[in-house]
PDB file of N, CA and C in Angstrom:
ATOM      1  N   UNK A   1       4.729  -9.819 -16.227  1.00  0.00           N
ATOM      2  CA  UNK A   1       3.658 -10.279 -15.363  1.00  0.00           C
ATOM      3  C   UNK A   1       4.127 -10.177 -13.919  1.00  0.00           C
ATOM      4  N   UNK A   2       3.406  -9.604 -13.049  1.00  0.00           N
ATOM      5  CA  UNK A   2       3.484  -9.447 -11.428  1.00  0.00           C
ATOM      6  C   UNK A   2       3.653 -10.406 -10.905  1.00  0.00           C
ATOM      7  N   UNK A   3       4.372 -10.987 -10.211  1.00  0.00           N
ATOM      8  CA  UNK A   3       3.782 -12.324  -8.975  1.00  0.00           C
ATOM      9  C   UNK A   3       2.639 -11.749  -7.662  1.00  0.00           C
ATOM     10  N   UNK A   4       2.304 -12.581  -7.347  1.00  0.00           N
ATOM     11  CA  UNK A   4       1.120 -12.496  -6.621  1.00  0.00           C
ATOM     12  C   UNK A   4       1.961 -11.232  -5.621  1.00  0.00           C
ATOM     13  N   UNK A   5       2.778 -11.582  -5.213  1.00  0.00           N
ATOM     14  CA  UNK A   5       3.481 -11.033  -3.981  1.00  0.00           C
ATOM     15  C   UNK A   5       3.673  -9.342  -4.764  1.00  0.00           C
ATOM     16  N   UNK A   6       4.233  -9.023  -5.976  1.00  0.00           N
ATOM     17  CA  UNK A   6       3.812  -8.266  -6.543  1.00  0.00           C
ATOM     18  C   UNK A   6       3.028  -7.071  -6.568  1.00  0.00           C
ATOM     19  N   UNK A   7       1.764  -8.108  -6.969  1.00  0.00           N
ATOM     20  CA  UNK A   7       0.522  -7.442  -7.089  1.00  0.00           C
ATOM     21  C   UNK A   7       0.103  -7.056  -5.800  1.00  0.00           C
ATOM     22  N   UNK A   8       0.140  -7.841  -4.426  1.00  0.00           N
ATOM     23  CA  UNK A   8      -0.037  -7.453  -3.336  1.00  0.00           C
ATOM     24  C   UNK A   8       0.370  -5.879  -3.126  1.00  0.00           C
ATOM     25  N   UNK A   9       2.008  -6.045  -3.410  1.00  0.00           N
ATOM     26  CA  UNK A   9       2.555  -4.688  -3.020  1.00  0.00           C
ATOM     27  C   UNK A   9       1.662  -3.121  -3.586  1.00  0.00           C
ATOM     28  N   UNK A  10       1.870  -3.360  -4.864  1.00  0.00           N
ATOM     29  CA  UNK A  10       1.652  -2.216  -5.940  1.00  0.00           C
ATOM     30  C   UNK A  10       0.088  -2.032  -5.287  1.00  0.00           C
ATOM     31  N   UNK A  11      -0.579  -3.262  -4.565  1.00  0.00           N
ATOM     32  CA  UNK A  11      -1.884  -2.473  -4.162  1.00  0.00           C
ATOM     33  C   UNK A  11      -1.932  -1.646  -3.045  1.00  0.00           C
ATOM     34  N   UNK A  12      -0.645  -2.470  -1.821  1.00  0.00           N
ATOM     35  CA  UNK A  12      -0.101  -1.646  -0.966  1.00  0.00           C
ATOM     36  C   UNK A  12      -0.353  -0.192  -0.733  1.00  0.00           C
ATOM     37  N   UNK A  13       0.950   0.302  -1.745  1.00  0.00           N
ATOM     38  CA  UNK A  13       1.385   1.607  -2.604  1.00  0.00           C
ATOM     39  C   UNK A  13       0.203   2.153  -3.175  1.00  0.00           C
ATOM     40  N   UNK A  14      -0.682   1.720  -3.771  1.00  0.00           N
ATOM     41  CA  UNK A  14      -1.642   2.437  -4.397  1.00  0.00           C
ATOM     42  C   UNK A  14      -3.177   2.971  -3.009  1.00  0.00           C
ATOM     43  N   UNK A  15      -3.111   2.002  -2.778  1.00  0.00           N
ATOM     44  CA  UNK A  15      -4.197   1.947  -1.451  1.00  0.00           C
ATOM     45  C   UNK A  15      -3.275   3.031  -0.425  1.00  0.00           C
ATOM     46  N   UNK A  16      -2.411   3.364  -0.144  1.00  0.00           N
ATOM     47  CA  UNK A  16      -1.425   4.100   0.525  1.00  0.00           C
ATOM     48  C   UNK A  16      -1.232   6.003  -0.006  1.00  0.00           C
ATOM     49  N   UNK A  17      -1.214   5.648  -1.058  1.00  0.00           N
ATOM     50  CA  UNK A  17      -1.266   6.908  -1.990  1.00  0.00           C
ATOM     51  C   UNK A  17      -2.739   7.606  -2.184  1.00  0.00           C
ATOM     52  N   UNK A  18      -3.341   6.938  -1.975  1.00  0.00           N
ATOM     53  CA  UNK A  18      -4.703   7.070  -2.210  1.00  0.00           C
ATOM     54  C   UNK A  18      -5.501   7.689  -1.038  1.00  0.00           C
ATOM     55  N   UNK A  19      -4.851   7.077   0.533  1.00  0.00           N
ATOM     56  CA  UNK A  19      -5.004   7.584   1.502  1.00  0.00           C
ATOM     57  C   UNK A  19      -4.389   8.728   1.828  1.00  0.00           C
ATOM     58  N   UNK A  20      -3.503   9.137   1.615  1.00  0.00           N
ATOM     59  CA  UNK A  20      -3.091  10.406   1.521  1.00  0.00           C
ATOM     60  C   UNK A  20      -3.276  11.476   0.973  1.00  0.00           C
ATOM     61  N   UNK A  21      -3.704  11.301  -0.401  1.00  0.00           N
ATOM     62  CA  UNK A  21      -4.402  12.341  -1.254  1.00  0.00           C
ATOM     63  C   UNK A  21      -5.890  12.584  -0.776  1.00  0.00           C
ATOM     64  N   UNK A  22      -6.677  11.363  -0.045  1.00  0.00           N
ATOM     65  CA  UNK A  22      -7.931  11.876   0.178  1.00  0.00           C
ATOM     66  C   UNK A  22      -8.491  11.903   1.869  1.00  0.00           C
ATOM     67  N   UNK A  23      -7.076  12.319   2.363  1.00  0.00           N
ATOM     68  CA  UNK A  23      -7.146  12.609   4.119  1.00  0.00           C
ATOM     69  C   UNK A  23      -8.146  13.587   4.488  1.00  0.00           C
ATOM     70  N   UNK A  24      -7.930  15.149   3.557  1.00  0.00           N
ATOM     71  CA  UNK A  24      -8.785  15.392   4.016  1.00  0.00           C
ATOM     72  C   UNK A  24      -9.746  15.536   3.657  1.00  0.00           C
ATOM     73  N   UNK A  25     -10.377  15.257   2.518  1.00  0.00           N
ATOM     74  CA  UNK A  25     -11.695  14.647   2.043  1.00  0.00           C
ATOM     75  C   UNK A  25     -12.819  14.109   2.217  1.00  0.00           C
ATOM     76  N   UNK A  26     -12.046  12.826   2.447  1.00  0.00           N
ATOM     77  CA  UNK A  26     -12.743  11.699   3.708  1.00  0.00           C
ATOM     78  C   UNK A  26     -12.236  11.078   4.621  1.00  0.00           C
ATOM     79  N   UNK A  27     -11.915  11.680   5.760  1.00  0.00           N
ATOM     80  CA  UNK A  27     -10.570  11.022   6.832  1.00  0.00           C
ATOM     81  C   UNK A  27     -10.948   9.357   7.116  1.00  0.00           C
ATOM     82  N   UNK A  28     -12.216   9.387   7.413  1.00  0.00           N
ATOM     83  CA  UNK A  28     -12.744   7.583   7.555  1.00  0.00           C
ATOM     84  C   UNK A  28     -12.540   7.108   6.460  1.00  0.00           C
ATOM     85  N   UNK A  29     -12.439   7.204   5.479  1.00  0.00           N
ATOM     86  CA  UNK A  29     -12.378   6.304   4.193  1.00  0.00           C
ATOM     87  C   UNK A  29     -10.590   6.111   3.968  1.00  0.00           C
ATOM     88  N   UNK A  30      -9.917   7.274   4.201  1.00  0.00           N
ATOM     89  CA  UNK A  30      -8.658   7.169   4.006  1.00  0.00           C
ATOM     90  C   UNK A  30      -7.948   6.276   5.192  1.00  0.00           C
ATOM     91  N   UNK A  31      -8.490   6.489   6.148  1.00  0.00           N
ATOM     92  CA  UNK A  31      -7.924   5.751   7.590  1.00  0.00           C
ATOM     93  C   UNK A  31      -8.103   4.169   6.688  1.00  0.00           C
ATOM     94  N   UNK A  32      -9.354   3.937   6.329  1.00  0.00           N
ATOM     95  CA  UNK A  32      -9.643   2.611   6.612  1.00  0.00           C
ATOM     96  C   UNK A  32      -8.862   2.316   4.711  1.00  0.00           C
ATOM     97  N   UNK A  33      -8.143   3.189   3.997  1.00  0.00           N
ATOM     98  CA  UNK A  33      -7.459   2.424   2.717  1.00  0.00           C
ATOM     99  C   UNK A  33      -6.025   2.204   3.583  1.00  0.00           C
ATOM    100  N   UNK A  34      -5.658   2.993   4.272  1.00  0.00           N
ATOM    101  CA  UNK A  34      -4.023   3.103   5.434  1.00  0.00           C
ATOM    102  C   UNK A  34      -4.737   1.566   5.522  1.00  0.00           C
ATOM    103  N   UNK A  35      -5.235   1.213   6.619  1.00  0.00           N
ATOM    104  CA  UNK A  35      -5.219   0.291   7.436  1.00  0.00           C
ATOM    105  C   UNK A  35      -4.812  -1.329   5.798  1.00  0.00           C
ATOM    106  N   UNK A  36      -5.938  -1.192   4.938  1.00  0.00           N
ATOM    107  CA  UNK A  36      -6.304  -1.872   4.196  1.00  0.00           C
ATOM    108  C   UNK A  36      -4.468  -2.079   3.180  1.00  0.00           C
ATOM    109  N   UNK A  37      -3.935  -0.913   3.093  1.00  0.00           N
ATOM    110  CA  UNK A  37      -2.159  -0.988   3.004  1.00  0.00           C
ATOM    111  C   UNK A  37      -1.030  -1.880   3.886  1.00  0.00           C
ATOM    112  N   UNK A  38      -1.749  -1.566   5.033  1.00  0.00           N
ATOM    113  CA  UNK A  38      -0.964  -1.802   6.274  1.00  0.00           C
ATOM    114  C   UNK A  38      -1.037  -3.340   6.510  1.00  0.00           C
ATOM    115  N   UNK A  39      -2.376  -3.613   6.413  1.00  0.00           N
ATOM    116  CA  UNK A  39      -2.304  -5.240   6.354  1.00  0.00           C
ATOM    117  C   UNK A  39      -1.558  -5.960   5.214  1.00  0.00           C
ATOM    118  N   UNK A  40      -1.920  -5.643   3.953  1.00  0.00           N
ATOM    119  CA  UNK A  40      -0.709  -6.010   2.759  1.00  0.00           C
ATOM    120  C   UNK A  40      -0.061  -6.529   3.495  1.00  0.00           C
ATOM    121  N   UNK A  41       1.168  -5.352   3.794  1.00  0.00           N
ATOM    122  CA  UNK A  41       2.026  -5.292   4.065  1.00  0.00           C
ATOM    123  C   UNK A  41       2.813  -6.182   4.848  1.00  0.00           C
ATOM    124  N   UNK A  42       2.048  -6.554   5.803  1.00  0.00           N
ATOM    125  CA  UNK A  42       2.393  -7.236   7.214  1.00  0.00           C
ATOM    126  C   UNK A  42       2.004  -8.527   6.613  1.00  0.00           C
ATOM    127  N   UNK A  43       1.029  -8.762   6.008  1.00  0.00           N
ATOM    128  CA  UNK A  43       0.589 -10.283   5.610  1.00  0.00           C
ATOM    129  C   UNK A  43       2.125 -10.631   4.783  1.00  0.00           C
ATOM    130  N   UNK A  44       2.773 -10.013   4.631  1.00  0.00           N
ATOM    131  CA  UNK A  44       4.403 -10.177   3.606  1.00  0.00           C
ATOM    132  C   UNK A  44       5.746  -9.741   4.458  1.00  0.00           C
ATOM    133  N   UNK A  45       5.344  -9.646   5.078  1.00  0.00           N
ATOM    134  CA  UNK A  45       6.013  -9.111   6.354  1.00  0.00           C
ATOM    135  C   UNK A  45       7.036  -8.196   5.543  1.00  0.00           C
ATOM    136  N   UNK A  46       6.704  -7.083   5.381  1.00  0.00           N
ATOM    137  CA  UNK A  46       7.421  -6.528   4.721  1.00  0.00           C
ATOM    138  C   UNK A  46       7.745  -4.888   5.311  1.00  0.00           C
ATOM    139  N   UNK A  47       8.259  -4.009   5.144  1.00  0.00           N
ATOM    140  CA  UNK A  47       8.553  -2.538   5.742  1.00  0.00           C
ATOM    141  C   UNK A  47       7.649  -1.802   4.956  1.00  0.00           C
ATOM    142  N   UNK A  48       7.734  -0.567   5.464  1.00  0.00           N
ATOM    143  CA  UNK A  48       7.182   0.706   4.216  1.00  0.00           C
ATOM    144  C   UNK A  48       7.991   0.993   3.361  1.00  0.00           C
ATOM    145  N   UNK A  49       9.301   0.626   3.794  1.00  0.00           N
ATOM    146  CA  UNK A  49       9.950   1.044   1.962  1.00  0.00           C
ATOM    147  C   UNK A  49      10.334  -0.579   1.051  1.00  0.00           C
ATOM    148  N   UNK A  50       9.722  -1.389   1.902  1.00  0.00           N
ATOM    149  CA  UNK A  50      10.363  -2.720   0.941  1.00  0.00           C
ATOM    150  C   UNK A  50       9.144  -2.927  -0.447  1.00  0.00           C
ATOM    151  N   UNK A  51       7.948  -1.844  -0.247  1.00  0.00           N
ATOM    152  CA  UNK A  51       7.634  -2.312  -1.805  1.00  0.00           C
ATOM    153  C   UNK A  51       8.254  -1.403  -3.151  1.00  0.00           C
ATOM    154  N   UNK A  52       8.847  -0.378  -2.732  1.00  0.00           N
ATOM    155  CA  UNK A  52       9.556   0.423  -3.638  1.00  0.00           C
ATOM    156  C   UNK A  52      10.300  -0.422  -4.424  1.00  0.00           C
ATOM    157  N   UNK A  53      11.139  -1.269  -3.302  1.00  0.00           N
ATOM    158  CA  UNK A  53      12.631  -1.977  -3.463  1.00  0.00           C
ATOM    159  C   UNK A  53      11.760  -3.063  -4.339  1.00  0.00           C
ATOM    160  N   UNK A  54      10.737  -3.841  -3.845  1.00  0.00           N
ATOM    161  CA  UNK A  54      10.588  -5.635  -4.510  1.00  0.00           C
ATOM    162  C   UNK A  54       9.806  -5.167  -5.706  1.00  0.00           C
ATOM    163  N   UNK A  55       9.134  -3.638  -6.086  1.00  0.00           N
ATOM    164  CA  UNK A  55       8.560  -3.543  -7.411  1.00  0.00           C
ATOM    165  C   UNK A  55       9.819  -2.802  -8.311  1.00  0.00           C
ATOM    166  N   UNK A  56      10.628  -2.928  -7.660  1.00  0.00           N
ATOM    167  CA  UNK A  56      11.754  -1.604  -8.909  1.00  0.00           C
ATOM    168  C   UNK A  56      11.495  -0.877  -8.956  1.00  0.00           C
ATOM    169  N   UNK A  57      10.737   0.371  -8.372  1.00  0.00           N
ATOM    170  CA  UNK A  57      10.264   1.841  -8.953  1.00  0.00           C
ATOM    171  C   UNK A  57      10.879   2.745  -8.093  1.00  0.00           C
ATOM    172  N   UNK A  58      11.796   2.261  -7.485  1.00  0.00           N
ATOM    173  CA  UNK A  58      11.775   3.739  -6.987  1.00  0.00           C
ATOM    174  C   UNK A  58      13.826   4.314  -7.390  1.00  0.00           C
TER     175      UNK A  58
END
């Protein structure tokens, strides 16, 4: 089971991945999943590589 802090991340990462695969697709939609990553992130005060590290996957 995830902890909240967790689940935050992996949505991070997924919302992140997601923006990248669909840049050029839909650049407004991808900007605004980045941004929607980016806050995660910061609400945990955390880096771009600290959800690799706090989920084990990488």
């Amino acid at each position: 089971m995830l902890t909240e802090r967790q689940g935050d991340l992996l949505v991070a990462v997924t919302l992140t991945e997601f923006s990248v695969h669909y840049e050029s697709a839909d650049p407004e939609l991808a900007e605004q999943a980045w941004q929607l990553a980016a806050d995660r992130l910061v609400d945990h005060d955390v880096e771009p590589a600290g959800p690799v590290d706090t989920l084990e996957i990488g």
